[in-house]
ModelCIF file with pLDDT and N, C-alpha, C, O atoms, coordinates in Angstrom:
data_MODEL
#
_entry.id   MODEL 
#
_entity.id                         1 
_entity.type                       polymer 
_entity.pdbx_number_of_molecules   1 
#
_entity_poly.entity_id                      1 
_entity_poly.type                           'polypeptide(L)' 
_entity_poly.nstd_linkage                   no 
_entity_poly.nstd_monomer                   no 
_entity_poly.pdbx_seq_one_letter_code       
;(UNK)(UNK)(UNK)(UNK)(UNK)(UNK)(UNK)(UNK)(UNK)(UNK)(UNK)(UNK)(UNK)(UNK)(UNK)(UNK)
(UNK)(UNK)(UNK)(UNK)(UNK)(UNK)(UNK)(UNK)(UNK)(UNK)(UNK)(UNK)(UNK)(UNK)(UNK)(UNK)
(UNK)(UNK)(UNK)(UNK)(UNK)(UNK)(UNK)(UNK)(UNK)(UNK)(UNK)(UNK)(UNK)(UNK)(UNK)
;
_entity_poly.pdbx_seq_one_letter_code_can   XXXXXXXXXXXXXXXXXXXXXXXXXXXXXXXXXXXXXXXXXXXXXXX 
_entity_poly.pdbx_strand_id                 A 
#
loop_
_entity_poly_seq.entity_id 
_entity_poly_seq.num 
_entity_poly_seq.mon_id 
_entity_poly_seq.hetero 
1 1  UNK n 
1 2  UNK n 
1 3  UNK n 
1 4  UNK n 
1 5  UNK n 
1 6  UNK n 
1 7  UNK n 
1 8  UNK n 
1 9  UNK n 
1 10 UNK n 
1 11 UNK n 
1 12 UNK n 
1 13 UNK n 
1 14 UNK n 
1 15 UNK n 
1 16 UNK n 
1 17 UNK n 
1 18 UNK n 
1 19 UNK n 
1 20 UNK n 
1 21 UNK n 
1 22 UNK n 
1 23 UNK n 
1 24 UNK n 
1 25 UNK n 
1 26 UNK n 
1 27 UNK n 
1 28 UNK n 
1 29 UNK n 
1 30 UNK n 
1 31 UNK n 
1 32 UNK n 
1 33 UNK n 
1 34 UNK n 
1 35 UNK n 
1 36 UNK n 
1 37 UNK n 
1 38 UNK n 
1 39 UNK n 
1 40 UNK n 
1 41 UNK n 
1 42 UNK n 
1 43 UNK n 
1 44 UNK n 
1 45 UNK n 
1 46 UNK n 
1 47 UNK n 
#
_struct_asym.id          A 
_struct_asym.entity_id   1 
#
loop_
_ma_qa_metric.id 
_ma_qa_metric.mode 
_ma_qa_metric.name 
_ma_qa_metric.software_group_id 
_ma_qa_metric.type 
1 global pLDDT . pLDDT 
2 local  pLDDT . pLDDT 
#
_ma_qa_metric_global.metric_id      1 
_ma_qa_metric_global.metric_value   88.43 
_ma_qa_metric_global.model_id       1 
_ma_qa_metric_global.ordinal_id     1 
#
loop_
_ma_qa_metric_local.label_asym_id 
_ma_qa_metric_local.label_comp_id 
_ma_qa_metric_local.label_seq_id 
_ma_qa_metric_local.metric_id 
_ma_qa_metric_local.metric_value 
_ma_qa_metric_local.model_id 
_ma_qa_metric_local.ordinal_id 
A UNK 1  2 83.00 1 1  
A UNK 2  2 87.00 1 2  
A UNK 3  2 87.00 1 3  
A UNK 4  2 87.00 1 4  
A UNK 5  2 88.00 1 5  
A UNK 6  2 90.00 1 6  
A UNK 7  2 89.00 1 7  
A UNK 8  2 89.00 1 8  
A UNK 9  2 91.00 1 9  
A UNK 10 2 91.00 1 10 
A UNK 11 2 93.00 1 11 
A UNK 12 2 93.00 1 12 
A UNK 13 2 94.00 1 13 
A UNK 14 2 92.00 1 14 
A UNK 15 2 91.00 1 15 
A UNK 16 2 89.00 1 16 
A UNK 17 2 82.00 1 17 
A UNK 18 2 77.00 1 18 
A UNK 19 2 76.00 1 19 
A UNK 20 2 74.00 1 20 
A UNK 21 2 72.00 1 21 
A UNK 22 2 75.00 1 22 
A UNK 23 2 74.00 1 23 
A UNK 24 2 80.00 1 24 
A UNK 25 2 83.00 1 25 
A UNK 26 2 86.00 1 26 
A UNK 27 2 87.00 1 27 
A UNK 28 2 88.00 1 28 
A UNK 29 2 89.00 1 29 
A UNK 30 2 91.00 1 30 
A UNK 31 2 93.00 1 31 
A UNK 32 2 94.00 1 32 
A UNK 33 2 91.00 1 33 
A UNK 34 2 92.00 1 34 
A UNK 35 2 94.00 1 35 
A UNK 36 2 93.00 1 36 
A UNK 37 2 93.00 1 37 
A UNK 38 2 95.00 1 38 
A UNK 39 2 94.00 1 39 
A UNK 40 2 94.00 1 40 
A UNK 41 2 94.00 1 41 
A UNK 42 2 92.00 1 42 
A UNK 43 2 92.00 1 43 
A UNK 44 2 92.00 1 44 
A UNK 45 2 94.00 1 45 
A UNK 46 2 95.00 1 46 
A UNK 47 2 96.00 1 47 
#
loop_
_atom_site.group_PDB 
_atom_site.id 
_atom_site.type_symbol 
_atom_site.label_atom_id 
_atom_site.label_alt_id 
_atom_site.label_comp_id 
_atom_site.label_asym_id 
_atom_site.label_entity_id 
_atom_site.label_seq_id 
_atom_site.pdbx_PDB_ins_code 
_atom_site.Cartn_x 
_atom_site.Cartn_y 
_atom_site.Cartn_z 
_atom_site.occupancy 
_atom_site.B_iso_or_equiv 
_atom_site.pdbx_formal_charge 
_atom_site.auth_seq_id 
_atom_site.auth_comp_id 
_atom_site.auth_asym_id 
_atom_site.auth_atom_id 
_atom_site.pdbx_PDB_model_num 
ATOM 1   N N  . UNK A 1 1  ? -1.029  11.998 -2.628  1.00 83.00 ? 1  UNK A N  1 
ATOM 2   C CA . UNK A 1 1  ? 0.251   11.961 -3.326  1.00 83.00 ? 1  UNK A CA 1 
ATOM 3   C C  . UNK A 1 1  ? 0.994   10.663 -3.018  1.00 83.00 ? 1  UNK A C  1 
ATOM 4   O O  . UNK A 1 1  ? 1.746   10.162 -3.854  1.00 83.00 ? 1  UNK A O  1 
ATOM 5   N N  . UNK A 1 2  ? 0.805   10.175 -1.940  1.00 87.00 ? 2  UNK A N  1 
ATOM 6   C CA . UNK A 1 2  ? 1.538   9.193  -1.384  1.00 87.00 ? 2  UNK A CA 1 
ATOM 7   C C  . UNK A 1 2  ? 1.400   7.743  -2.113  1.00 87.00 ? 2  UNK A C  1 
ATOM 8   O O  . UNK A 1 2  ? 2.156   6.850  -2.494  1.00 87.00 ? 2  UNK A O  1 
ATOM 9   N N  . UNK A 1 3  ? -0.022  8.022  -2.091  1.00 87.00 ? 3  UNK A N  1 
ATOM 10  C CA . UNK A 1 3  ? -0.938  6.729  -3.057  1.00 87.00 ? 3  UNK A CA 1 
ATOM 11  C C  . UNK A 1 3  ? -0.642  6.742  -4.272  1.00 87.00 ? 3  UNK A C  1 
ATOM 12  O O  . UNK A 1 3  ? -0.692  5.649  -4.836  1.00 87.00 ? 3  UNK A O  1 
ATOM 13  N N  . UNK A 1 4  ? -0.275  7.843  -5.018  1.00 87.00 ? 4  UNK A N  1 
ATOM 14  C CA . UNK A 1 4  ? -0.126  7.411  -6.193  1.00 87.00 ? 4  UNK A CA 1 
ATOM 15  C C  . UNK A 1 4  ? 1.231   7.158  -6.119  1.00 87.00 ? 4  UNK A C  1 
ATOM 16  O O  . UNK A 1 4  ? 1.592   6.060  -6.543  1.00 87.00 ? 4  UNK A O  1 
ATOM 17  N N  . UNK A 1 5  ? 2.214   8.042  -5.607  1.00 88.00 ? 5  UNK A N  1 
ATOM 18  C CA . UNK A 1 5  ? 3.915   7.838  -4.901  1.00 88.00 ? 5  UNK A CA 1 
ATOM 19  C C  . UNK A 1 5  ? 4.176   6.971  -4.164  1.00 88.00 ? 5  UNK A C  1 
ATOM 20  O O  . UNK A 1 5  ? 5.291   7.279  -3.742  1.00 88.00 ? 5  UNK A O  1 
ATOM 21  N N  . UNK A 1 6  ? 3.780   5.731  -3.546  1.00 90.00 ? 6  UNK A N  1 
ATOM 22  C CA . UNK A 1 6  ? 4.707   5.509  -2.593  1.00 90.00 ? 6  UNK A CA 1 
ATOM 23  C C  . UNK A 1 6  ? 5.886   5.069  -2.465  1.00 90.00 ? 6  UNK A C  1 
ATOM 24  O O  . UNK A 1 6  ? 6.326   4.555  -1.436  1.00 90.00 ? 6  UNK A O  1 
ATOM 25  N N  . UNK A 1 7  ? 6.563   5.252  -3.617  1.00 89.00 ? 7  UNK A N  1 
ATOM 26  C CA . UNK A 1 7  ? 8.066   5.104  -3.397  1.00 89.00 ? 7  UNK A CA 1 
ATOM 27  C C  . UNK A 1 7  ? 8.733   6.137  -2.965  1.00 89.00 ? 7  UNK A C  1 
ATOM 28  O O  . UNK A 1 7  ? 9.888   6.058  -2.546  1.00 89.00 ? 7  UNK A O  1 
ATOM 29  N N  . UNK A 1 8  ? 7.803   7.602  -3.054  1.00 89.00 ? 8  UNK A N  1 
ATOM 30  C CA . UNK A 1 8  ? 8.427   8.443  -2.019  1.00 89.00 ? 8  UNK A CA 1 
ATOM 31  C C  . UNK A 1 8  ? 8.833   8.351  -0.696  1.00 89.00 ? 8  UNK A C  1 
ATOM 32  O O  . UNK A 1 8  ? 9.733   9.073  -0.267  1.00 89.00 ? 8  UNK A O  1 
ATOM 33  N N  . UNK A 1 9  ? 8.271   7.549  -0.018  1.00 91.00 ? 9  UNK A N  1 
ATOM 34  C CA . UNK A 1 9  ? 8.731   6.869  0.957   1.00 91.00 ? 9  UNK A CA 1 
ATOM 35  C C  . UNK A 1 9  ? 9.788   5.748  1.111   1.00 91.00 ? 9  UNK A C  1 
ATOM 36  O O  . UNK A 1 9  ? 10.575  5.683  2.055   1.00 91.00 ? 9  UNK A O  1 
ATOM 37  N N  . UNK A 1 10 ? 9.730   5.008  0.240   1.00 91.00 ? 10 UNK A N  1 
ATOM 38  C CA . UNK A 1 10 ? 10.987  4.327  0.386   1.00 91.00 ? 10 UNK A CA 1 
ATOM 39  C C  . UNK A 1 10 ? 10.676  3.606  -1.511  1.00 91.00 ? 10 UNK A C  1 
ATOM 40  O O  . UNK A 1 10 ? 9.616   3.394  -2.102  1.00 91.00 ? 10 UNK A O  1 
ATOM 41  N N  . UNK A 1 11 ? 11.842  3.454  -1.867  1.00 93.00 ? 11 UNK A N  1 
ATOM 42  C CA . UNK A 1 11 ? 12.051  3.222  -2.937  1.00 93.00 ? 11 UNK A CA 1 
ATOM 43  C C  . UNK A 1 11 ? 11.415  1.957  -3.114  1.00 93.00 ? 11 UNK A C  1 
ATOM 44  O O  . UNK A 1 11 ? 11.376  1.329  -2.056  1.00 93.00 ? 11 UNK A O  1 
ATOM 45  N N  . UNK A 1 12 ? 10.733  1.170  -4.407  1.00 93.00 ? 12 UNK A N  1 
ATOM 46  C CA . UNK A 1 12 ? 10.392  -0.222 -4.567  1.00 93.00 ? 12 UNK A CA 1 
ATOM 47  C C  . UNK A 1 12 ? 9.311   -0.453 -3.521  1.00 93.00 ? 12 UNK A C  1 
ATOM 48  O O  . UNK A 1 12 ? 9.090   -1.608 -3.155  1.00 93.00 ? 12 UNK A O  1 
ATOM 49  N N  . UNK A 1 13 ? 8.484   0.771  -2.914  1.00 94.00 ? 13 UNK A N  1 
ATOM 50  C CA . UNK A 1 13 ? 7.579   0.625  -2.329  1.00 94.00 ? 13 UNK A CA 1 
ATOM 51  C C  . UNK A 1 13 ? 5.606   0.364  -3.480  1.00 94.00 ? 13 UNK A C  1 
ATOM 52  O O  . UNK A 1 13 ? 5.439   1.120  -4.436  1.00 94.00 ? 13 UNK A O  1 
ATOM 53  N N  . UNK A 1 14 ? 4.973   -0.227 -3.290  1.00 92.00 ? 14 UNK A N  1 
ATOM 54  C CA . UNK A 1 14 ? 3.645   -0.015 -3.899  1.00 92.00 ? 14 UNK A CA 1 
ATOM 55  C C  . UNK A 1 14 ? 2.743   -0.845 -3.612  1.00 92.00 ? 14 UNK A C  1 
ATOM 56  O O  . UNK A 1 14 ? 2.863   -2.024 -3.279  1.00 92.00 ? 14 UNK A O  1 
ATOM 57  N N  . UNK A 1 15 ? 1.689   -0.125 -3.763  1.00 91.00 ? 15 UNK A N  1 
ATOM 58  C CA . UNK A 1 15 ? 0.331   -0.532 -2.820  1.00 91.00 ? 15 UNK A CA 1 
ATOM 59  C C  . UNK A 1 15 ? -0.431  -1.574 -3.288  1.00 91.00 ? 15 UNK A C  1 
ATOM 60  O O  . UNK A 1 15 ? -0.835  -1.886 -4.409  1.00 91.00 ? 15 UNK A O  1 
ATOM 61  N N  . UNK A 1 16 ? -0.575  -2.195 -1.844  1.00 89.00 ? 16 UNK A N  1 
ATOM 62  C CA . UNK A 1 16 ? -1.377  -3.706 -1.845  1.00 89.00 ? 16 UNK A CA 1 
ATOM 63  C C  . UNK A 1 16 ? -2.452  -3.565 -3.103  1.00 89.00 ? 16 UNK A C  1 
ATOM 64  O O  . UNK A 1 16 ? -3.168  -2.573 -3.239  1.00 89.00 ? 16 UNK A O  1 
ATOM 65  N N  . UNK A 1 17 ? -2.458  -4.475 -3.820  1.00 82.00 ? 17 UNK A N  1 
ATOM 66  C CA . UNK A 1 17 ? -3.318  -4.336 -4.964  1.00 82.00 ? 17 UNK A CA 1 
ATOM 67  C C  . UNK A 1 17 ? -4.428  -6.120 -4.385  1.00 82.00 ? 17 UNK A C  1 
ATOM 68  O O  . UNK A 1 17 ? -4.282  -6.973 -3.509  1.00 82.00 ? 17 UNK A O  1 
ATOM 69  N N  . UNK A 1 18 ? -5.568  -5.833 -5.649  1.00 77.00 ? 18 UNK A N  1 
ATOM 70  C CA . UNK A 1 18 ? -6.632  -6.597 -5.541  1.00 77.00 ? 18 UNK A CA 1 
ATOM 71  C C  . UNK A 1 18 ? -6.034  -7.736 -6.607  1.00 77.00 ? 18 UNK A C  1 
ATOM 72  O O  . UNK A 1 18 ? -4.915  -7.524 -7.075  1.00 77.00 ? 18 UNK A O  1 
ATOM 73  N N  . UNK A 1 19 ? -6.663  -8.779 -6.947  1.00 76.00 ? 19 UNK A N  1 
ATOM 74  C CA . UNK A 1 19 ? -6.805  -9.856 -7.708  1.00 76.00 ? 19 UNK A CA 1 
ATOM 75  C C  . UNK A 1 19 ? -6.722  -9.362 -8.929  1.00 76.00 ? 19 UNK A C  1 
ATOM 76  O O  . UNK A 1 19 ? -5.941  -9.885 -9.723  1.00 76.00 ? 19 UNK A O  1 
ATOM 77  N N  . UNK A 1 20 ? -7.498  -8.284 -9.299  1.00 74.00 ? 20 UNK A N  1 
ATOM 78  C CA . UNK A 1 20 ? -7.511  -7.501 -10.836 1.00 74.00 ? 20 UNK A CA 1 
ATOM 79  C C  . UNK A 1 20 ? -6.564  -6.375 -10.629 1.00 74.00 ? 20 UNK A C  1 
ATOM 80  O O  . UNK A 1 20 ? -6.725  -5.311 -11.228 1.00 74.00 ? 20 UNK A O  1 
ATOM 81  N N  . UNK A 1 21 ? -5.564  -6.576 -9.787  1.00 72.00 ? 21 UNK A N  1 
ATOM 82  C CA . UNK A 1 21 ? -4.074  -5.574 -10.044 1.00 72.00 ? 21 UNK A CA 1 
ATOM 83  C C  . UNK A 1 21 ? -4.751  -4.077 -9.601  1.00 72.00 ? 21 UNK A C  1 
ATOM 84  O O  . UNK A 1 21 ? -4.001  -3.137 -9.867  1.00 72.00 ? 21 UNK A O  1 
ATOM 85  N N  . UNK A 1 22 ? -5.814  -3.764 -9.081  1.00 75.00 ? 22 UNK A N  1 
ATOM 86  C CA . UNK A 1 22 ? -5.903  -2.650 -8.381  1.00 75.00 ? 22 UNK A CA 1 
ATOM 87  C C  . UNK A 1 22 ? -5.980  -2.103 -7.580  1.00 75.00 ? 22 UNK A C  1 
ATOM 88  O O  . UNK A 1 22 ? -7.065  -2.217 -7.010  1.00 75.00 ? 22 UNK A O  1 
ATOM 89  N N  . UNK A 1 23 ? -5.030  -1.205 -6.987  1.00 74.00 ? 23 UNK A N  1 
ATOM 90  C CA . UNK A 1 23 ? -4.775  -0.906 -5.745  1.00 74.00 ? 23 UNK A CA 1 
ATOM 91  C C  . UNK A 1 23 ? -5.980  -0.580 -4.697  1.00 74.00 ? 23 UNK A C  1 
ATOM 92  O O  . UNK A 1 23 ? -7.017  0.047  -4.916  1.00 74.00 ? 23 UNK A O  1 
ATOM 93  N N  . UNK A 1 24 ? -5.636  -1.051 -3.775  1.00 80.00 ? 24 UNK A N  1 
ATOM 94  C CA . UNK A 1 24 ? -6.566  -1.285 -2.710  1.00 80.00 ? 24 UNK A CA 1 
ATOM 95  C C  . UNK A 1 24 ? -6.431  -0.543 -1.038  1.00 80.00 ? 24 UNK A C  1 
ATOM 96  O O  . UNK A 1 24 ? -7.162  -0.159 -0.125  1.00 80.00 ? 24 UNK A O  1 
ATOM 97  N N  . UNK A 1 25 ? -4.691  -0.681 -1.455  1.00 83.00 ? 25 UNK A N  1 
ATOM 98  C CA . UNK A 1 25 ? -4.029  -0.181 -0.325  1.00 83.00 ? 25 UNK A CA 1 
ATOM 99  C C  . UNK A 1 25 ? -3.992  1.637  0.638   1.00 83.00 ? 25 UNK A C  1 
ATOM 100 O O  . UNK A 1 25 ? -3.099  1.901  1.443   1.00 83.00 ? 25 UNK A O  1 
ATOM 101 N N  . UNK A 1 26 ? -4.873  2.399  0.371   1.00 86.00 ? 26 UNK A N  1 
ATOM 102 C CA . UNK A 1 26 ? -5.164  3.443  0.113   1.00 86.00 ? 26 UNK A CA 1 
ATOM 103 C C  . UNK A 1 26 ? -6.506  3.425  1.215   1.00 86.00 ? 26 UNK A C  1 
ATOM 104 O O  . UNK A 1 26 ? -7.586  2.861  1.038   1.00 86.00 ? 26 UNK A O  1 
ATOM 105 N N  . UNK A 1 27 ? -6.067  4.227  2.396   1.00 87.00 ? 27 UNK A N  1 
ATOM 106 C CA . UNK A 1 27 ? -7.152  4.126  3.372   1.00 87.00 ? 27 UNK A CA 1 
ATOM 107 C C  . UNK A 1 27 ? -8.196  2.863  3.392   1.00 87.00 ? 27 UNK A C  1 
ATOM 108 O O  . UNK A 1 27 ? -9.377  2.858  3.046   1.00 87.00 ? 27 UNK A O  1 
ATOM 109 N N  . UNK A 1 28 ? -7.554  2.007  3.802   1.00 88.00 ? 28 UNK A N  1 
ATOM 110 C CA . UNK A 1 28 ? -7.892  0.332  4.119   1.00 88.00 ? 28 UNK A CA 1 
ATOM 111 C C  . UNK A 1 28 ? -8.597  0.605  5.465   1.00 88.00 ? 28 UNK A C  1 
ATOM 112 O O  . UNK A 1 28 ? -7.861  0.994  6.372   1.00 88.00 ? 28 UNK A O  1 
ATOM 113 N N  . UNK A 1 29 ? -9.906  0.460  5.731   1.00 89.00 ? 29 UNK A N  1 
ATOM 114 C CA . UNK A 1 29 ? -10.500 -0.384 6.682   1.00 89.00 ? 29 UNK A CA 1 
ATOM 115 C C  . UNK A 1 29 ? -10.624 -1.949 7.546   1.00 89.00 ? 29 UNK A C  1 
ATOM 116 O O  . UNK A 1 29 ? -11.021 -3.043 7.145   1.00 89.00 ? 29 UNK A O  1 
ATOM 117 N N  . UNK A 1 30 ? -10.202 -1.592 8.622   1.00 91.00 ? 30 UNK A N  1 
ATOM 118 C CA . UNK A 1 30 ? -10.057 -2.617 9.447   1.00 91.00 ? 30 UNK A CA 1 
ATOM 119 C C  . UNK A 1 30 ? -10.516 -3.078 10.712  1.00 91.00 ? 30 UNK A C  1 
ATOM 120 O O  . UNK A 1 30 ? -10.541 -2.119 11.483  1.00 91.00 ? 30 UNK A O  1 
ATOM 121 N N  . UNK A 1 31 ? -10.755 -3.751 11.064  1.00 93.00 ? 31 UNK A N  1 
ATOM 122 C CA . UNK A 1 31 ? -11.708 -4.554 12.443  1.00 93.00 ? 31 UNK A CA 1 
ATOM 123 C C  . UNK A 1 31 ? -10.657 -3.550 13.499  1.00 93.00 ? 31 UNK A C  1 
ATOM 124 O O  . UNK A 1 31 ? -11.115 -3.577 14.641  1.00 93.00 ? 31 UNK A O  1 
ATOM 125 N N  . UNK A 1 32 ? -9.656  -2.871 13.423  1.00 94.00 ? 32 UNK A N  1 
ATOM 126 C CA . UNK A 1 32 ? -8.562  -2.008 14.529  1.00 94.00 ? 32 UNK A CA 1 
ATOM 127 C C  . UNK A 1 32 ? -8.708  -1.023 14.183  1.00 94.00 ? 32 UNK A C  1 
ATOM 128 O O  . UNK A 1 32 ? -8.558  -0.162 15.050  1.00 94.00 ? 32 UNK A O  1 
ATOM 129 N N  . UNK A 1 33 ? -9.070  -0.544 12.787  1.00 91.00 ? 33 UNK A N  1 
ATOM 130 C CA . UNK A 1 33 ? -8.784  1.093  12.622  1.00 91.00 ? 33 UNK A CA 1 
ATOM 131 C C  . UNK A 1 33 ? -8.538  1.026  11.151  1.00 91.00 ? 33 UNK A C  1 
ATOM 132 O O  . UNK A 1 33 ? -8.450  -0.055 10.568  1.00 91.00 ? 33 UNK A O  1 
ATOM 133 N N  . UNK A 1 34 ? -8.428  2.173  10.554  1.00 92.00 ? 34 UNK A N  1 
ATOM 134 C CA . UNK A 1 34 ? -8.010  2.439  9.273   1.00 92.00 ? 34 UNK A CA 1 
ATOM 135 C C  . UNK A 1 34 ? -6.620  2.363  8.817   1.00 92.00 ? 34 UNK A C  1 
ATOM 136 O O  . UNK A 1 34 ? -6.301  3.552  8.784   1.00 92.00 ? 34 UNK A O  1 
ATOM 137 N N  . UNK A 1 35 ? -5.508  1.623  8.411   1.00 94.00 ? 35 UNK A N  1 
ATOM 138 C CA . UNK A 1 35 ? -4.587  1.778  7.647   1.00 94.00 ? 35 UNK A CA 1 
ATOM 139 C C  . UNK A 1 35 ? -4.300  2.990  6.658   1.00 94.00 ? 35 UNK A C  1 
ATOM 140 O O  . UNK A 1 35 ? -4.977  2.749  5.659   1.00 94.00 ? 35 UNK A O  1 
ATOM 141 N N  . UNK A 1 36 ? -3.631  4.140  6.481   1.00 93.00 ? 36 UNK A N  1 
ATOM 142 C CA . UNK A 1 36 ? -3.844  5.184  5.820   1.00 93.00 ? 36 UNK A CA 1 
ATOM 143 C C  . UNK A 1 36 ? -3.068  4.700  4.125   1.00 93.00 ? 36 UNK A C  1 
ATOM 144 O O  . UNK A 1 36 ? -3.574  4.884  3.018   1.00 93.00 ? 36 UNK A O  1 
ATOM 145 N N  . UNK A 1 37 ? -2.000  4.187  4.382   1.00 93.00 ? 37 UNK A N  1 
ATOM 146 C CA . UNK A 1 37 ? -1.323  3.442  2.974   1.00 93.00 ? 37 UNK A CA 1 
ATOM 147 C C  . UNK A 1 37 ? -0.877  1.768  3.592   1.00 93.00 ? 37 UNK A C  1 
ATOM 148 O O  . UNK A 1 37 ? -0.182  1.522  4.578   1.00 93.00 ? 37 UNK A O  1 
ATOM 149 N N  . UNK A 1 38 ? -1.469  0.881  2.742   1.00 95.00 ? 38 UNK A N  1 
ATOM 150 C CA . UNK A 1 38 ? -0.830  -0.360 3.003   1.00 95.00 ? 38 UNK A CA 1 
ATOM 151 C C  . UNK A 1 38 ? -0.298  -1.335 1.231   1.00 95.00 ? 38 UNK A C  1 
ATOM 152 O O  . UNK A 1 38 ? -0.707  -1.715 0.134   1.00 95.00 ? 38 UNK A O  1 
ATOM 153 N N  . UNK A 1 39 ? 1.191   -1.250 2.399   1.00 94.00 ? 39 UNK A N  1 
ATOM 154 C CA . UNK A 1 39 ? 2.389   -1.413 0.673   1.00 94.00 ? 39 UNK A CA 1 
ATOM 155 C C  . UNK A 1 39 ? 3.032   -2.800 0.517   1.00 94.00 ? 39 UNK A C  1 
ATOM 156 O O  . UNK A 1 39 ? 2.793   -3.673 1.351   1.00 94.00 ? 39 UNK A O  1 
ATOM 157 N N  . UNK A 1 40 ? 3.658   -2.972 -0.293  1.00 94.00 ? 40 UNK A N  1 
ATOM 158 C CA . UNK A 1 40 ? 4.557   -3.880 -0.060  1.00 94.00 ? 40 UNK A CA 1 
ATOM 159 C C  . UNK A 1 40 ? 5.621   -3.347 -0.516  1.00 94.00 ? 40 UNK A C  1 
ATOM 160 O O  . UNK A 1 40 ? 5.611   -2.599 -1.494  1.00 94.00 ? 40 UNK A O  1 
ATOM 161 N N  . UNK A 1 41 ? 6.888   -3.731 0.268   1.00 94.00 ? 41 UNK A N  1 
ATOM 162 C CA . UNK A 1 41 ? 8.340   -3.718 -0.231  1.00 94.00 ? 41 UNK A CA 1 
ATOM 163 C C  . UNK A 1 41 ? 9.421   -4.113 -0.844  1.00 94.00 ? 41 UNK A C  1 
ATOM 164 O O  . UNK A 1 41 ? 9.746   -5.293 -0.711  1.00 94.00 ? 41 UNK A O  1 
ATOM 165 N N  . UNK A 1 42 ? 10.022  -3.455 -1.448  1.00 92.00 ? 42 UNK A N  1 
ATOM 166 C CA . UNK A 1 42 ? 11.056  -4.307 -2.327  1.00 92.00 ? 42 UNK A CA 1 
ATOM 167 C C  . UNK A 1 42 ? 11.347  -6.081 -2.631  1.00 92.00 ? 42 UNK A C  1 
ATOM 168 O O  . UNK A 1 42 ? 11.663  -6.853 -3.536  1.00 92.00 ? 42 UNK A O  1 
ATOM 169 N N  . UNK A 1 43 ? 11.016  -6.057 -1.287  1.00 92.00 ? 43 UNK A N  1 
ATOM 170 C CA . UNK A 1 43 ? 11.228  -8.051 -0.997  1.00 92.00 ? 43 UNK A CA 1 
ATOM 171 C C  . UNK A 1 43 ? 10.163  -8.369 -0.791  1.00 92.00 ? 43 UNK A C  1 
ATOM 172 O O  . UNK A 1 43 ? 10.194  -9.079 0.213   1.00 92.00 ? 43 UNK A O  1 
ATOM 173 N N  . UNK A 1 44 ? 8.623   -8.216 -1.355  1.00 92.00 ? 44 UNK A N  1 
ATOM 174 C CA . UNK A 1 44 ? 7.375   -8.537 -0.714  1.00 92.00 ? 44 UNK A CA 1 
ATOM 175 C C  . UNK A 1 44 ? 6.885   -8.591 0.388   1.00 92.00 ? 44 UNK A C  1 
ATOM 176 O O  . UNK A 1 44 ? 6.107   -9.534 0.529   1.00 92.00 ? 44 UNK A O  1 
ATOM 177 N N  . UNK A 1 45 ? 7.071   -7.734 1.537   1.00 94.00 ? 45 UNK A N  1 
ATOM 178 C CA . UNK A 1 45 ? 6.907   -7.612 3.072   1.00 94.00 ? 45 UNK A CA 1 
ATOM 179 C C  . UNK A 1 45 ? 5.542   -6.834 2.269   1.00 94.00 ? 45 UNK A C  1 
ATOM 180 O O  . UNK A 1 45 ? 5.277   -6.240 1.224   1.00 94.00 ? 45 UNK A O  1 
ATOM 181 N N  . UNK A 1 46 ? 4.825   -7.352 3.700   1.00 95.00 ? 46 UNK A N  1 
ATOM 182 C CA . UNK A 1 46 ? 3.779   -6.235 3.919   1.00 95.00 ? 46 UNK A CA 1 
ATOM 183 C C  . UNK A 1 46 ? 3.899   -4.472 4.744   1.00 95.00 ? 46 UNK A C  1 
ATOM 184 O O  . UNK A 1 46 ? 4.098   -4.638 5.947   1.00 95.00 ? 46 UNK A O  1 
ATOM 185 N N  . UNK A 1 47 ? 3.852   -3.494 4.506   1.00 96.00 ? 47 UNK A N  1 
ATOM 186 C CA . UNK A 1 47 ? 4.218   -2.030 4.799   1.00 96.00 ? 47 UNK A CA 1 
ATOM 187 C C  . UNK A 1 47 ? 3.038   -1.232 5.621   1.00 96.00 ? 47 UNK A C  1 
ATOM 188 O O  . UNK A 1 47 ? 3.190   -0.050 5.926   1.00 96.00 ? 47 UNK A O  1 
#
């Protein structure tokens, strides 16, 4: 729900997308661990 929502979490929130605009951000694998949602915010921060 979150993935397709994440402005349920905070408003102007949505997920890191790929080069072809598709989200990517959605249980992200990483050299540390899995990321469960990774967003950006209203002002382009990474989430």
């Amino acid at each position: 729900l979150l993935a397709r929502q994440p402005d349920l979490l905070e408003p102007g929130l949505r997920l890191v997308a790929d080069k072809k605009v598709k989200p990517i951000g959605a249980g992200l694998s990483t050299a540390v661990g899995d990321i469960d949602l990774l967003a950006r915010d209203g002002s382009g921060g990474f989430v």
